[in-house]
C-alpha atoms as a PDB file:
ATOM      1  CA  UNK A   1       0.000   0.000   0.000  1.00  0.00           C
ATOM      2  CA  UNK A   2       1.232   3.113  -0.860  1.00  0.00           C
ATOM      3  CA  UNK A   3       2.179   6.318   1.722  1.00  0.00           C
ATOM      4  CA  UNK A   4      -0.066   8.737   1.499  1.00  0.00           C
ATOM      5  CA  UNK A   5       1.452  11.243   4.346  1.00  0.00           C
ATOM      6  CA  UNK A   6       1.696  15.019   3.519  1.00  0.00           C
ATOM      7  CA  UNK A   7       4.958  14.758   5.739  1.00  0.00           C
ATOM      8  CA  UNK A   8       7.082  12.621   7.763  1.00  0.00           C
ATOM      9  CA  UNK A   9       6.467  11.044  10.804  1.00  0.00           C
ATOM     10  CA  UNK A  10       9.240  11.813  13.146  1.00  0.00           C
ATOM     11  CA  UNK A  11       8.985   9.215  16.858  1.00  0.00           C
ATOM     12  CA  UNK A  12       8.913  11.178  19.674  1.00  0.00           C
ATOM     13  CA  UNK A  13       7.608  10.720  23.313  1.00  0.00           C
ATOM     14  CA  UNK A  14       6.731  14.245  24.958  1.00  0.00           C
ATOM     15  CA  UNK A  15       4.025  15.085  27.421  1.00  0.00           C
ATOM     16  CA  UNK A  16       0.814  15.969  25.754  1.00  0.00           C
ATOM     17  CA  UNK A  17      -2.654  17.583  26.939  1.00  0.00           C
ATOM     18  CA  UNK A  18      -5.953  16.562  24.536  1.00  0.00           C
ATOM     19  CA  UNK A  19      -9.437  18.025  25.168  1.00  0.00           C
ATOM     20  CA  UNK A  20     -12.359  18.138  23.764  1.00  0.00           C
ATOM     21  CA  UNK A  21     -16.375  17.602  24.243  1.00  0.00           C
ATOM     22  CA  UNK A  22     -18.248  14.472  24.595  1.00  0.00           C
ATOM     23  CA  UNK A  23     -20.887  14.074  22.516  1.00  0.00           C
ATOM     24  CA  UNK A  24     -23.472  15.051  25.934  1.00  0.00           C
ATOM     25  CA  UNK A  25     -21.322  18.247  25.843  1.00  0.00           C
ATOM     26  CA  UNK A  26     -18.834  17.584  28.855  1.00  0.00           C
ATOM     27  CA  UNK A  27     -15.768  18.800  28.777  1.00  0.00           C
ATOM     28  CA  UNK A  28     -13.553  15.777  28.889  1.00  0.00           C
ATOM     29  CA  UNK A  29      -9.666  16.880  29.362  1.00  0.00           C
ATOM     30  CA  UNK A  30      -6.672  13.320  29.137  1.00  0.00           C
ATOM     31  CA  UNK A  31      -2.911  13.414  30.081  1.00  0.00           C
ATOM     32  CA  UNK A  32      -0.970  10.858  27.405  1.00  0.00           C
ATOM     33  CA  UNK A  33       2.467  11.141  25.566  1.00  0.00           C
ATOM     34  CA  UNK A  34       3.058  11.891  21.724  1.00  0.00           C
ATOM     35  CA  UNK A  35       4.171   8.287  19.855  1.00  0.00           C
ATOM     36  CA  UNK A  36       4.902  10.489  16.460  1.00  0.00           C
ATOM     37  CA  UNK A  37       4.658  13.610  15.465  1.00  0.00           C
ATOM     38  CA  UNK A  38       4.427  15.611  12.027  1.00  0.00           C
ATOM     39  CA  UNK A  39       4.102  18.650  10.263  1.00  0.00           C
ATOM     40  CA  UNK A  40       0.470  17.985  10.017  1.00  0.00           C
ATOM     41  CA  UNK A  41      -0.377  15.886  12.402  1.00  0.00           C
ATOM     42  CA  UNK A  42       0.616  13.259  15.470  1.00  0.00           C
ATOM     43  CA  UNK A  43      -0.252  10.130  17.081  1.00  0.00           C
ATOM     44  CA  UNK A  44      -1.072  10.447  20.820  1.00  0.00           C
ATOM     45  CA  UNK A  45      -0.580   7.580  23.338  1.00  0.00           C
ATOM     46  CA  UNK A  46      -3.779   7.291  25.054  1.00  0.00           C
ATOM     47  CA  UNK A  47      -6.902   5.104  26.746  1.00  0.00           C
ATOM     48  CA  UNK A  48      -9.593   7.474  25.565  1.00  0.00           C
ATOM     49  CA  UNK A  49     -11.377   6.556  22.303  1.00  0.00           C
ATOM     50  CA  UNK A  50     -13.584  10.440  21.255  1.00  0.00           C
ATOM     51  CA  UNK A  51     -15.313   9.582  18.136  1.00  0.00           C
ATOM     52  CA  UNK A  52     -13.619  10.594  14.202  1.00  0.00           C
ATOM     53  CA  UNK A  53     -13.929  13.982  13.679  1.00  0.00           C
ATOM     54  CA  UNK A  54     -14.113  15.006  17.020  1.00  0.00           C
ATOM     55  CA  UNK A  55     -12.508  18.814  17.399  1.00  0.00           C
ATOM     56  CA  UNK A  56      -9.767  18.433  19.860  1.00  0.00           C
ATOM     57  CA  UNK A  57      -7.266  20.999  21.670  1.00  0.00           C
ATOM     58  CA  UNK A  58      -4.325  19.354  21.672  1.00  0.00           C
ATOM     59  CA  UNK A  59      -0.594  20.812  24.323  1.00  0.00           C
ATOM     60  CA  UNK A  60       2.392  19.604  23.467  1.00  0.00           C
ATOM     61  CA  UNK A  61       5.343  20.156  26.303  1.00  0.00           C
ATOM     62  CA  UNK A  62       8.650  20.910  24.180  1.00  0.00           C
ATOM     63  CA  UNK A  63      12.204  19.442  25.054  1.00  0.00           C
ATOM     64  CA  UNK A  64      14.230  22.384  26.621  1.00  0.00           C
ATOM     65  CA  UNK A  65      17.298  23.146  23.630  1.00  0.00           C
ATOM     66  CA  UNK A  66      20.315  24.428  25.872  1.00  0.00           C
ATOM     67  CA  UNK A  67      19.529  27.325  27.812  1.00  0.00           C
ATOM     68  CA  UNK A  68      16.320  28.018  25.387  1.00  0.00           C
ATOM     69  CA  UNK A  69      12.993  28.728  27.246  1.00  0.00           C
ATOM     70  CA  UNK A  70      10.647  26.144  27.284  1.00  0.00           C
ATOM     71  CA  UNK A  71       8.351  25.630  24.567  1.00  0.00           C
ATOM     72  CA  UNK A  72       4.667  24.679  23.990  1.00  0.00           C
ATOM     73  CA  UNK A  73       3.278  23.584  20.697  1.00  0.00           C
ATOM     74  CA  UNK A  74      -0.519  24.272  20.953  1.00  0.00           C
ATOM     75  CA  UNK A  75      -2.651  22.804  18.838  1.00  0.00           C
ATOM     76  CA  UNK A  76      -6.248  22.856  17.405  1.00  0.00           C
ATOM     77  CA  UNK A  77      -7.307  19.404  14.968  1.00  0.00           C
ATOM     78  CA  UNK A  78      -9.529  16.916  14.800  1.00  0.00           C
ATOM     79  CA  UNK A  79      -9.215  12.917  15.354  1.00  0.00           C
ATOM     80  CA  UNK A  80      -9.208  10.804  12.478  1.00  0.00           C
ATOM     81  CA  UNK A  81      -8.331   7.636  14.021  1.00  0.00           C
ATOM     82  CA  UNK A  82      -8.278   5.568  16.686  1.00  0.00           C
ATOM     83  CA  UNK A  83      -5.847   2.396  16.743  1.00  0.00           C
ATOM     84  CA  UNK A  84      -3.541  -0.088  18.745  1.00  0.00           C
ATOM     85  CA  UNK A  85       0.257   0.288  17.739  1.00  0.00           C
ATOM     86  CA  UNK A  86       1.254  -3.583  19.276  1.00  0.00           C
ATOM     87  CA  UNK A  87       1.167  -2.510  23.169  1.00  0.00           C
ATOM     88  CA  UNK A  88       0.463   1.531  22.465  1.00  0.00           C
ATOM     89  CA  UNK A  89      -3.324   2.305  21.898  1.00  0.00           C
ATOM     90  CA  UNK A  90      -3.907   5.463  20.619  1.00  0.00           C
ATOM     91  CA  UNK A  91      -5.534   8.291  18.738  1.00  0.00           C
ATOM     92  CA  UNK A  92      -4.225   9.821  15.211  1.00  0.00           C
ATOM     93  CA  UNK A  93      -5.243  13.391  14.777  1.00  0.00           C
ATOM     94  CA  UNK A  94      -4.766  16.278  12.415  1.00  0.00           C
ATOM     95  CA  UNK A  95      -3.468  19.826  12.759  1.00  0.00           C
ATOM     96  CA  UNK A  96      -5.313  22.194  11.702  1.00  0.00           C
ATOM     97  CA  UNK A  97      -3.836  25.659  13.262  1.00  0.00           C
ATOM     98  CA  UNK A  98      -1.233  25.501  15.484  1.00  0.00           C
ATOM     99  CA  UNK A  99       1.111  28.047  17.671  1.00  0.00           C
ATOM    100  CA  UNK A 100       4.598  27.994  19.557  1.00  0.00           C
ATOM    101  CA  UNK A 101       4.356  29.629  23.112  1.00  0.00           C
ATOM    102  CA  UNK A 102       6.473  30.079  26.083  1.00  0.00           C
ATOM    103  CA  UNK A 103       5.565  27.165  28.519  1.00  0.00           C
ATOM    104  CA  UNK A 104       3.568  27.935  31.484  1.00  0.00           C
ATOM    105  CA  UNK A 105       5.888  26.483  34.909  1.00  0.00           C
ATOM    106  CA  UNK A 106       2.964  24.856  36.463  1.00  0.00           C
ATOM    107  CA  UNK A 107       3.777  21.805  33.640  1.00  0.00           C
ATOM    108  CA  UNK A 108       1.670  19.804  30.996  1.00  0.00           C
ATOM    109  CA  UNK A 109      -1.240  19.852  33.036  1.00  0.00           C
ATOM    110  CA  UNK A 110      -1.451  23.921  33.100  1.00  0.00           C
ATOM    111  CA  UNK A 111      -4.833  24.980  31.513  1.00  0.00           C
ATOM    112  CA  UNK A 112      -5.411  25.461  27.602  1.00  0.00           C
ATOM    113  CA  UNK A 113      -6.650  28.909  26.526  1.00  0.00           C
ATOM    114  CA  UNK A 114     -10.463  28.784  25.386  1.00  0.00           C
ATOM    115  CA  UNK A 115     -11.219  27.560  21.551  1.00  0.00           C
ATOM    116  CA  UNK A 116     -10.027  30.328  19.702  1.00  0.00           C
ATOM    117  CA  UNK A 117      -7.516  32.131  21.612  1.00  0.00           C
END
């Protein structure tokens, strides 16, 4: 079967924040780790299954370069898969915006910013 990925998947385990809304509306907020990671999208390491197409926020805690600050990639996608990687279970989703910020010192748990922000 051919690849048909816009860009390559590079393996990474980093500390990673998903939420999103259940389908009754709840605000449902998961702590996992990255298994991959793109230009356009990632593979999260995770027990929680939200549907396809489900709109997730998505924090990704940065490796410190050096003396750099900190970084956090924040994301906004959607899933697009759900699957089990031999032991890793997991979700696939894509990136649709994303933004580089200073990371907040209270760690990967620290709040994401409303929808929109």
């Amino acid at each position: 079967m051919p690849q048909r990925r816009a860009s390559k998947r590079i393996p990474m385990k980093l500390p990673v924040e998903i939420r999103w809304k259940s389908r009754a509306g709840t605000d449902r907020q998961v702590l996992g780790k990255t298994g991959d990671i793109s230009g356009t999208g990632l593979f999260i390491e995770v027990a929680v299954r939200p549907r396809r197409e489900t709109p997730v926020r998505i924090k990704v805690l940065l490796p410190r370069q050096g003396k750099q600050a900190p970084l956090e990639l924040w994301c906004q996608g959607r899933v697009v898969r759900w699957n089990q990687r031999g032991r890793n279970q997991g979700l696939a989703a894509v990136i649709d915006e994303y933004e580089l910020r200073p990371a907040r010192r209270s760690g990967p748990a620290s709040k994401l910013p409303p929808k929109g922000n």
